[in-house]
Each structure stands twice: as C-alpha cells, then as structure tokens.
N, C-alpha and C. Protein backbone atom coordinates (compact mmCIF):
# COMPACT_ATOMS: atom_id res chain seq x y z
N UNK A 1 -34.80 43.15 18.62
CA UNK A 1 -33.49 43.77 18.57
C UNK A 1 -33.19 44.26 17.15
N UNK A 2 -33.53 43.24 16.18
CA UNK A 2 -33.37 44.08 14.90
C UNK A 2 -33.84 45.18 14.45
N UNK A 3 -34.89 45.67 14.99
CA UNK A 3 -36.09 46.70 14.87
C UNK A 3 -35.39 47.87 15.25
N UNK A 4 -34.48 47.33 16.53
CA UNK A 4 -33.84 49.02 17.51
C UNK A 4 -33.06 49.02 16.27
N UNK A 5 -31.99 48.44 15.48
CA UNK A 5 -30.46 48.17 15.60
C UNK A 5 -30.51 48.62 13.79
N UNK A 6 -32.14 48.53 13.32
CA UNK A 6 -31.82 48.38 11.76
C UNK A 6 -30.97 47.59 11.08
N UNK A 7 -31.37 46.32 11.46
CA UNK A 7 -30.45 45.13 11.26
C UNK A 7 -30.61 44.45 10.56
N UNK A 8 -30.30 43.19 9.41
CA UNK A 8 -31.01 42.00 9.13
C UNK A 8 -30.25 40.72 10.26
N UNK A 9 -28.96 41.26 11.37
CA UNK A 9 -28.83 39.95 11.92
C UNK A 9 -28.93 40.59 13.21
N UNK A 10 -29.50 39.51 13.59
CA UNK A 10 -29.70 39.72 15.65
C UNK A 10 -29.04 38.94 16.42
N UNK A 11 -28.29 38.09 15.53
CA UNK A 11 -27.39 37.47 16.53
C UNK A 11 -26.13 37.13 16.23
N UNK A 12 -24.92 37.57 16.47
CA UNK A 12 -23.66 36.73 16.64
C UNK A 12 -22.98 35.43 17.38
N UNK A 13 -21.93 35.42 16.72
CA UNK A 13 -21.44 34.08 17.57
C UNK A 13 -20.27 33.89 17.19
N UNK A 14 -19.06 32.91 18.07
CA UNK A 14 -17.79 32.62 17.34
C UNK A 14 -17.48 31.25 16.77
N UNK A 15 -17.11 30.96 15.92
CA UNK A 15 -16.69 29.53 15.05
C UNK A 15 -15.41 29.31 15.77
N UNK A 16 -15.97 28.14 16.13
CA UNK A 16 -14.31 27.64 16.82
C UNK A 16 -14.06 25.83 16.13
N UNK A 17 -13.59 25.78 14.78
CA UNK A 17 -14.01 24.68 14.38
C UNK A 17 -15.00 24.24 13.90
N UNK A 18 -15.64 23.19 14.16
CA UNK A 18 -16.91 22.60 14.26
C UNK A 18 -18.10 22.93 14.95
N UNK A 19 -17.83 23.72 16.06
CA UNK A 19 -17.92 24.27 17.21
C UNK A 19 -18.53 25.39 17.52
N UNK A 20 -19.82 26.22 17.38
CA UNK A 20 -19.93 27.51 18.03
C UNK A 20 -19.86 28.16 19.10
N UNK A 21 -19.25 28.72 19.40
CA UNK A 21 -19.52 29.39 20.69
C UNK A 21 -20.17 30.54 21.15
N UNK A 22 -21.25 30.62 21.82
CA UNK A 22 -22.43 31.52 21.55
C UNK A 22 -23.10 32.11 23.14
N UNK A 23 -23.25 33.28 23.02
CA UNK A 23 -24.40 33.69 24.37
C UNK A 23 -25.54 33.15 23.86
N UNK A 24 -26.18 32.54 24.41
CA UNK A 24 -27.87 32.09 23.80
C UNK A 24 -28.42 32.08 25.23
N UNK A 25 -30.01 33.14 24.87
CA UNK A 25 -30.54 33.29 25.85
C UNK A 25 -32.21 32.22 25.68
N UNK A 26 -32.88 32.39 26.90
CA UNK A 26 -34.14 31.66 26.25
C UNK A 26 -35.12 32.31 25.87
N UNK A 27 -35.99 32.13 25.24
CA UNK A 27 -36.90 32.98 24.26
C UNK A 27 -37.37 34.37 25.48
N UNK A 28 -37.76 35.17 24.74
CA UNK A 28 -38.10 36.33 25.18
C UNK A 28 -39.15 36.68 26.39
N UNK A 29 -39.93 35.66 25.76
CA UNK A 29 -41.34 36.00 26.78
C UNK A 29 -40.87 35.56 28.45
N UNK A 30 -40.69 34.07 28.53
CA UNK A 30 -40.49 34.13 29.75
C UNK A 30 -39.58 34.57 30.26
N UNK A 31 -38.62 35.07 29.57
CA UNK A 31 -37.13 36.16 30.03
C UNK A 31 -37.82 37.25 30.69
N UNK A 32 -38.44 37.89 29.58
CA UNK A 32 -39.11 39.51 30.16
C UNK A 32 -39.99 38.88 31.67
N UNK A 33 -40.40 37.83 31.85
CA UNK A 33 -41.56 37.38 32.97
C UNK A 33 -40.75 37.48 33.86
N UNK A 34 -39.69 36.72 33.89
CA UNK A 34 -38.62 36.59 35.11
C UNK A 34 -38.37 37.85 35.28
N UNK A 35 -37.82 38.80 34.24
CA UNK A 35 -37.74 40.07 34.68
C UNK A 35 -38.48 41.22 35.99
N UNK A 36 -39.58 40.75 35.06
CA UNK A 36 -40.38 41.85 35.80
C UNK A 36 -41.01 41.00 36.89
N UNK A 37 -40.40 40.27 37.37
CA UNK A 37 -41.00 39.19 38.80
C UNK A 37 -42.17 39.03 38.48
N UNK A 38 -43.02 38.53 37.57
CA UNK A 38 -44.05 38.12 37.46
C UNK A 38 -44.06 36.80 37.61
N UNK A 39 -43.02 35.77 37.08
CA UNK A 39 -43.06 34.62 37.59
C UNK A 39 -41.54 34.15 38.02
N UNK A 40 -41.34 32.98 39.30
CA UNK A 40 -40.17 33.52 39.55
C UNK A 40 -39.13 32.58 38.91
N UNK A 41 -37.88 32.98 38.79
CA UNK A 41 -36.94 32.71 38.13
C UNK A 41 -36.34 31.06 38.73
N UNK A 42 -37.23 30.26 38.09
CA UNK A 42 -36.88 28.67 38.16
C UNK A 42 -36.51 28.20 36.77
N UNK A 43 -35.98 28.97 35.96
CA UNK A 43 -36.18 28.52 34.51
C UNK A 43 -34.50 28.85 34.60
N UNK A 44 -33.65 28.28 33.85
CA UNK A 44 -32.11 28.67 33.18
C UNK A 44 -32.55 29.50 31.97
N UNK A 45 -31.58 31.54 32.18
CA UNK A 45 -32.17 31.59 31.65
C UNK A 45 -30.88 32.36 30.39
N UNK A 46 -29.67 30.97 30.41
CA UNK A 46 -28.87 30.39 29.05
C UNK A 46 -27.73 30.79 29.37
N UNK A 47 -26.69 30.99 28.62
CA UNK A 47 -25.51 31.58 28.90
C UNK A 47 -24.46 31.56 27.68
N UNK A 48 -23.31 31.09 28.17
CA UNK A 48 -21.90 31.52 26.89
C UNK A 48 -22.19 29.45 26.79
N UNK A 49 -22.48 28.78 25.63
CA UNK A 49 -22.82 27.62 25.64
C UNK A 49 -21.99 27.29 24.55
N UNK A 50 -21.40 25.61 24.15
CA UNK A 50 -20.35 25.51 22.97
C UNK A 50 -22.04 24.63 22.01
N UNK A 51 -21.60 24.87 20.77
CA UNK A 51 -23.16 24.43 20.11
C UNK A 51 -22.69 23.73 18.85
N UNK A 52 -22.82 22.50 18.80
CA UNK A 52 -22.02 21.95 17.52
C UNK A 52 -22.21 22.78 16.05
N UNK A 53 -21.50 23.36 15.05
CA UNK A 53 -22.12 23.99 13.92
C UNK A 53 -23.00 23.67 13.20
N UNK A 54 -23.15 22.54 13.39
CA UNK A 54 -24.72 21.90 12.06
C UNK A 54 -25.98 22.35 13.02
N UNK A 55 -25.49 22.12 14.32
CA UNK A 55 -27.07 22.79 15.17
C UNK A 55 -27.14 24.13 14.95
N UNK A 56 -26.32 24.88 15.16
CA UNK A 56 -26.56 26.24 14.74
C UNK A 56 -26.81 26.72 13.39
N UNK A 57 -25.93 26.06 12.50
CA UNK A 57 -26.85 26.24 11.45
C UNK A 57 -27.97 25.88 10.38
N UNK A 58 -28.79 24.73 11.25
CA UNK A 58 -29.68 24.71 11.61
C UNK A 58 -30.72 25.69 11.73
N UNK A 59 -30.58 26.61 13.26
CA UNK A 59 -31.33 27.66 13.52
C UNK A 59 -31.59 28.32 12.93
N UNK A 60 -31.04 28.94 11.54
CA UNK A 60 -31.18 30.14 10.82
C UNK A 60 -31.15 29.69 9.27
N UNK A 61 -31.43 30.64 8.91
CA UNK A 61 -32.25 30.69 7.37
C UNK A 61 -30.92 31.22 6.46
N UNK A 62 -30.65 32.55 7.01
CA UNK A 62 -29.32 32.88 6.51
C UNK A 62 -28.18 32.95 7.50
N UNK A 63 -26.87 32.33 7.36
CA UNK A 63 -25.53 33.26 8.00
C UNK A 63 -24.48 33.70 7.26
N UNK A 64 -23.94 34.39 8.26
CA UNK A 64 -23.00 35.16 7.41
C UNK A 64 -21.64 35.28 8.50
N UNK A 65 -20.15 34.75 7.59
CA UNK A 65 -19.26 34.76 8.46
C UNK A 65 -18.50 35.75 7.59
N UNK A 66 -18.01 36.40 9.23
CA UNK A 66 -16.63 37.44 9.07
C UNK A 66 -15.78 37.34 9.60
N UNK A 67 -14.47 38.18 9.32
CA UNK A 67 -13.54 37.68 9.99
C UNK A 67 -13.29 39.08 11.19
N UNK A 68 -13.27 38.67 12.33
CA UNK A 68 -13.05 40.00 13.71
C UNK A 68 -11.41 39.17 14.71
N UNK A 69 -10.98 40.10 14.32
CA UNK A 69 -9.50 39.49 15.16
C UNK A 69 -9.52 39.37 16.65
N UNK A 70 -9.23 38.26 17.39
CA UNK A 70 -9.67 37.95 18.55
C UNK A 70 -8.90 36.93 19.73
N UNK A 71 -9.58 36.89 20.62
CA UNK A 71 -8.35 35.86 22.10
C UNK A 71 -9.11 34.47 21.58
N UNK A 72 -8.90 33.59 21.00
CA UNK A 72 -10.05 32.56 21.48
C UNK A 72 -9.61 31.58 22.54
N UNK A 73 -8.43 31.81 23.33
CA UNK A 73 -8.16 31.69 24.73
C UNK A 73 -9.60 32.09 25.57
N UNK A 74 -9.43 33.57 25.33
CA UNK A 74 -10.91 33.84 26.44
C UNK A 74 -11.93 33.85 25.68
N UNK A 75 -11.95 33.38 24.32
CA UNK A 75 -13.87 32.93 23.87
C UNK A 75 -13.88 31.91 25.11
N UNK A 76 -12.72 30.47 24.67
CA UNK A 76 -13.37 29.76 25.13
C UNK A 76 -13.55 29.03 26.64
N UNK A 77 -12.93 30.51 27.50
CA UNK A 77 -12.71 30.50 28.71
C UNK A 77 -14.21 31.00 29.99
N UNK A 78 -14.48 31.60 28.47
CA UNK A 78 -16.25 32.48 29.13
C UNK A 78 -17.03 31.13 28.90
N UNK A 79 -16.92 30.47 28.25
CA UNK A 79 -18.01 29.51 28.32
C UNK A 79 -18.54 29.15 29.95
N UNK A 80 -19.92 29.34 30.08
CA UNK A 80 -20.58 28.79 31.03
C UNK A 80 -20.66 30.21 32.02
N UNK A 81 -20.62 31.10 31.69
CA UNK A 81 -21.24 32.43 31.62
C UNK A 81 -22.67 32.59 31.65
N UNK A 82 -23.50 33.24 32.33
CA UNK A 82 -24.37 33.63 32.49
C UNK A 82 -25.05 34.19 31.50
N UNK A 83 -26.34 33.95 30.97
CA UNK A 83 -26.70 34.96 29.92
C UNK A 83 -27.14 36.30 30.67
N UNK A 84 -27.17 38.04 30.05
CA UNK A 84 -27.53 38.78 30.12
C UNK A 84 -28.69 39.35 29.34
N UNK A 85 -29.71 39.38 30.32
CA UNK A 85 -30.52 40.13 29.14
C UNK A 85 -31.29 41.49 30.06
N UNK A 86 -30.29 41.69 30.99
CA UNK A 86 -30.16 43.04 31.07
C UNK A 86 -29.77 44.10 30.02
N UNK A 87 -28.34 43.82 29.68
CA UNK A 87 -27.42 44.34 28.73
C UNK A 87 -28.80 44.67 27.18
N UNK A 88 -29.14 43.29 26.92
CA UNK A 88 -30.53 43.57 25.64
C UNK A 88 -31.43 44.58 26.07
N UNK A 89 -31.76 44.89 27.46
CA UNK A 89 -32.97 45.49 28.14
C UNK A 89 -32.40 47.05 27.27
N UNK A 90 -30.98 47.20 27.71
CA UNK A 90 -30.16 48.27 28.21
C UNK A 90 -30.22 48.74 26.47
N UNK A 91 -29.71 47.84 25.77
CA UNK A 91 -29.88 48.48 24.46
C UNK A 91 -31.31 48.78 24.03
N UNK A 92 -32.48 48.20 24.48
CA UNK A 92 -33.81 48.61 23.51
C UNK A 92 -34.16 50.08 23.98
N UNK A 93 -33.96 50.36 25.55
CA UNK A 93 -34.54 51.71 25.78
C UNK A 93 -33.15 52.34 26.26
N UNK A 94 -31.93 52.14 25.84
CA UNK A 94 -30.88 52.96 25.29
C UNK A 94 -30.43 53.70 26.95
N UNK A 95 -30.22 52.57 27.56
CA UNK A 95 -30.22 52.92 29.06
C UNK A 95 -28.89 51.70 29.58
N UNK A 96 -27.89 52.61 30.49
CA UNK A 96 -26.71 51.92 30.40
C UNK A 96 -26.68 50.98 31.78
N UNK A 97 -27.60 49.92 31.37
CA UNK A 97 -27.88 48.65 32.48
C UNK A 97 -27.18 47.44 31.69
N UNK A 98 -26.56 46.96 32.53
CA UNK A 98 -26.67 45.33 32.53
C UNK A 98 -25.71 44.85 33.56
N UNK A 99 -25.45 43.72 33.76
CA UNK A 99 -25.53 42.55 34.87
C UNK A 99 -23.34 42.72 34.30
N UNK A 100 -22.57 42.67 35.09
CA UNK A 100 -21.39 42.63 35.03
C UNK A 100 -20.67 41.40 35.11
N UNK A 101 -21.52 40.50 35.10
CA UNK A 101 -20.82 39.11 35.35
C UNK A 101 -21.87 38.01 34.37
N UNK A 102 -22.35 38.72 33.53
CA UNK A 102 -23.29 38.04 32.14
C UNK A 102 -23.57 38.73 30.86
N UNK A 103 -23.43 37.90 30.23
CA UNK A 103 -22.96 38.38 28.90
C UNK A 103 -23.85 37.80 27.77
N UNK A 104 -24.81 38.62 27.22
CA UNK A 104 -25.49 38.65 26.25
C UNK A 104 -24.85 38.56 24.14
N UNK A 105 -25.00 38.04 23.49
CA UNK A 105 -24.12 37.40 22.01
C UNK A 105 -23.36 38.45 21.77
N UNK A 106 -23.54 40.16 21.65
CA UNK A 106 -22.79 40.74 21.02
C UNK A 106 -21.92 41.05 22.02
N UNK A 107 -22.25 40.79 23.32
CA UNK A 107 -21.22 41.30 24.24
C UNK A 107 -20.08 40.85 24.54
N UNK A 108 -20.52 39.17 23.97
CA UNK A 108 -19.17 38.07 24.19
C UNK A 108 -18.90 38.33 23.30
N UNK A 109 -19.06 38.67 22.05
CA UNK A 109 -18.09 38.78 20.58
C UNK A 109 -17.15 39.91 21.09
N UNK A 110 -17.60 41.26 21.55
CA UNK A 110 -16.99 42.53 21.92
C UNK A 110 -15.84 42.05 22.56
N UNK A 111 -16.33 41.36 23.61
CA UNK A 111 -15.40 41.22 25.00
C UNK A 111 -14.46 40.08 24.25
N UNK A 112 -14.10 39.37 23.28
CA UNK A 112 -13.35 38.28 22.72
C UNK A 112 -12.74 39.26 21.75
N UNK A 113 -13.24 40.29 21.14
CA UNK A 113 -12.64 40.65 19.86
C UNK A 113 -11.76 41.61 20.43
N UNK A 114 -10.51 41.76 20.12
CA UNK A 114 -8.76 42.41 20.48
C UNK A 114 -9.56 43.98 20.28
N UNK A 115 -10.35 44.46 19.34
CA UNK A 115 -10.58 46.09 19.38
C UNK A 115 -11.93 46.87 20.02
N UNK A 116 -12.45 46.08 20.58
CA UNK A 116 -13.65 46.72 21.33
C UNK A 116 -12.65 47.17 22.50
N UNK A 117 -13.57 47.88 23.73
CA UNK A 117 -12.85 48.39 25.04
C UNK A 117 -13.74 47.45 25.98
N UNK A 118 -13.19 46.65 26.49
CA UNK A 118 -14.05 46.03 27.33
C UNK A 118 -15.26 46.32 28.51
N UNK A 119 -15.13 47.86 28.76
CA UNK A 119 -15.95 48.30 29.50
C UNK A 119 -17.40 48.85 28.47
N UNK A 120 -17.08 48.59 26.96
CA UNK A 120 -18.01 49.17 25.88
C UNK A 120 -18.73 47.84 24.88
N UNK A 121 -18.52 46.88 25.75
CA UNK A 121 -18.61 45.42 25.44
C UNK A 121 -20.37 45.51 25.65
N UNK A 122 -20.70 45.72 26.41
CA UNK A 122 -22.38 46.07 26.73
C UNK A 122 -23.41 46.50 25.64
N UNK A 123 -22.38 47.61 24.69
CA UNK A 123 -22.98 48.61 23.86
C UNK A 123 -23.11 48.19 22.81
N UNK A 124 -22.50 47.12 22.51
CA UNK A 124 -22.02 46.62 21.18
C UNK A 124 -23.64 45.94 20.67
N UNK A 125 -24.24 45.86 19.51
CA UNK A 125 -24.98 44.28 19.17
C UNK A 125 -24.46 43.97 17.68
N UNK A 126 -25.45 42.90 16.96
CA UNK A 126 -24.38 42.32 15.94
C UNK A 126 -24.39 42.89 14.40
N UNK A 127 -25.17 44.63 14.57
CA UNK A 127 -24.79 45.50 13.60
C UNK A 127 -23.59 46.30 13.64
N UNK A 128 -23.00 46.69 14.72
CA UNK A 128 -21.58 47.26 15.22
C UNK A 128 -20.58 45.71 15.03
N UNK A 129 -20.91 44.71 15.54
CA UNK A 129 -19.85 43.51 15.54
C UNK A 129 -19.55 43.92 13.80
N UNK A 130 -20.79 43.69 12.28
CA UNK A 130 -20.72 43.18 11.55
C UNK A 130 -19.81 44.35 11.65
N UNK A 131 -19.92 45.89 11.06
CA UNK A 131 -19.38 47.08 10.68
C UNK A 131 -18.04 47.26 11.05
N UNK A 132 -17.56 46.33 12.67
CA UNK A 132 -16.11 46.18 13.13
C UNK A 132 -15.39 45.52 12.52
N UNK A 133 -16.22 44.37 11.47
CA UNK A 133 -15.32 43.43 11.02
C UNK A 133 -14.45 43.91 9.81
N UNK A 134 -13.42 42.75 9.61
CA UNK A 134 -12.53 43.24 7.99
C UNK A 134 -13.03 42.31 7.03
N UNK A 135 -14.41 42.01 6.76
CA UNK A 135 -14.56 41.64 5.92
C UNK A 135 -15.10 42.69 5.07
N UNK A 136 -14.16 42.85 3.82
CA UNK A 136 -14.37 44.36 2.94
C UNK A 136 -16.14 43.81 1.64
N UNK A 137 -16.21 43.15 1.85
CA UNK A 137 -17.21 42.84 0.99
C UNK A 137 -18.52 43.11 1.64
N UNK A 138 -18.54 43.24 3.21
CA UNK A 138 -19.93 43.73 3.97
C UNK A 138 -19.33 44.70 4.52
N UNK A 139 -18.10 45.41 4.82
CA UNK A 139 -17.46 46.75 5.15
C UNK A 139 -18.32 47.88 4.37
N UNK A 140 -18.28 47.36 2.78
CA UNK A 140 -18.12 48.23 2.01
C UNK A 140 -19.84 48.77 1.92
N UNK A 141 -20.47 47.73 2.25
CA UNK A 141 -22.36 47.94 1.76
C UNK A 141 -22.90 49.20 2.68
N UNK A 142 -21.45 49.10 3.95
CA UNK A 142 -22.28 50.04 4.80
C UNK A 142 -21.54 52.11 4.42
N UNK A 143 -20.41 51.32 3.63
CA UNK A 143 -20.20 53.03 3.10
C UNK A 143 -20.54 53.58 2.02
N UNK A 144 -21.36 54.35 2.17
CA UNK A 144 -21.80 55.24 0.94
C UNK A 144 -20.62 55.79 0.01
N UNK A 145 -21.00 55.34 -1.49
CA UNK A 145 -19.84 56.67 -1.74
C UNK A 145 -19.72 58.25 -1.78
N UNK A 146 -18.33 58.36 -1.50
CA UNK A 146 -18.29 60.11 -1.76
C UNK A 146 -18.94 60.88 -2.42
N UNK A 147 -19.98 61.77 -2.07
CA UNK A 147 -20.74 62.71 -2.73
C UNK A 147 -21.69 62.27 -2.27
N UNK A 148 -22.15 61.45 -1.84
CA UNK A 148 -23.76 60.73 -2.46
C UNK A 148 -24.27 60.92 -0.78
N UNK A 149 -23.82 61.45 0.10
CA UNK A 149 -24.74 62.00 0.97
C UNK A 149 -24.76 63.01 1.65
C-alpha cells in the first residue's frame, strides 16, 4: 500500500485513551488466498478491534499522532466490524470495489472523522487521513512553497 500511496505510513488508527482503535486485517498472503478462492475462508480475516496502546506501539518502529476532528461515539460503536480488504484491493488497481458493511484502517478513520463524505470513506488511505489532518507541522511538509513548482 505504501508503494501505490507514496507513503511512509500504511496504517492508521484512533487513540481512545490507552486504547487503540483500529481496522487490522491479517497478513496479506492468506488474505489475497481467501480472495481468490484458492483456499477457503476458515481463517478470521480481522476487523474494527480495541488494542491496548503499548501493543500497538509495539508494532511499529515509528508513529506519528495527529489531530482529525471526529464522533468517537461511532469510532467506538464500529468496533467489531468486519475487516475489508476489498476496499485495499480497490485502492491498488484504482477500481471502485469494496464490501459495504467492512471497513479497512483508513476507511474507519474517514468514516469517524466529521469531514470526509461517508460514501468517499473507501477512497481514503493513511496519506489523505495524514494531509486531512490539522496538524500544521506535517500539513505544512506536504505544501510546497509559492513559486517553487
């Protein structure tokens, strides 16, 4: 996903406390397997899950928090949501698929954050989340200044 998106982050999530709240799907390979019915879908394959913060950050090498104005009524109402990895399919070959009742990381940030359109919640991943946010200190890396292009 970083590769499509020209990214350094591939994944979002919301801080609720101590607390993350996150789409987490399961690794790729046997996702794509289930996909393409090659093997059949006996595996969970993840969803909108609450993840204590030391485990999550844990997972990663770097994070980075911003601030995106939001319901966290319905963050934490999606929990136990289906993961989508249609919606991921839909972004790599830029094709407007995914599953309407599962929700892949940037889609639950979209669909939680007050300024996305919820029907554009699909489109979103977590280079559009970062660029939506008001944090002016990673706002700013992504605007060039005047003249200079």
């Amino acid at each position: 996903m970083r590769l499509k998106t020209w990214s350094e982050w591939s994944h979002v999530a919301i801080v609720d406390g101590d607390v993350v709240i996150e789409a987490k799907g399961i690794a790729v390979w046997p996702m794509l397997l289930v996909l393409l019915n090659i093997i059949p879908n006996t595996i969970e394959l993840g969803g909108v899950v609450r993840t204590p913060l030391t485990d999550f950050l844990d997972r990663y090498d770097s994070v980075h928090y911003v601030w995106i104005d939001g319901d966290m009524d319905r963050a934490r109402s999606l929990v136990g949501t289906p993961f989508d990895p249609w919606g991921m399919l839909g972004i790599l070959i830029k094709r407007d698929i995914h599953c309407v009742k599962s929700l892949f990381c940037a889609e639950y940030v979209a669909l939680v954050a007050t300024h996305f359109r919820d029907e554009f919640a699909h489109h979103q991943t977590a280079q559009t989340i970062l660029a939506a946010s008001r944090d002016t200190e990673w706002v700013s890396w992504y605007a060039a200044p005047l003249g200079t292009c």
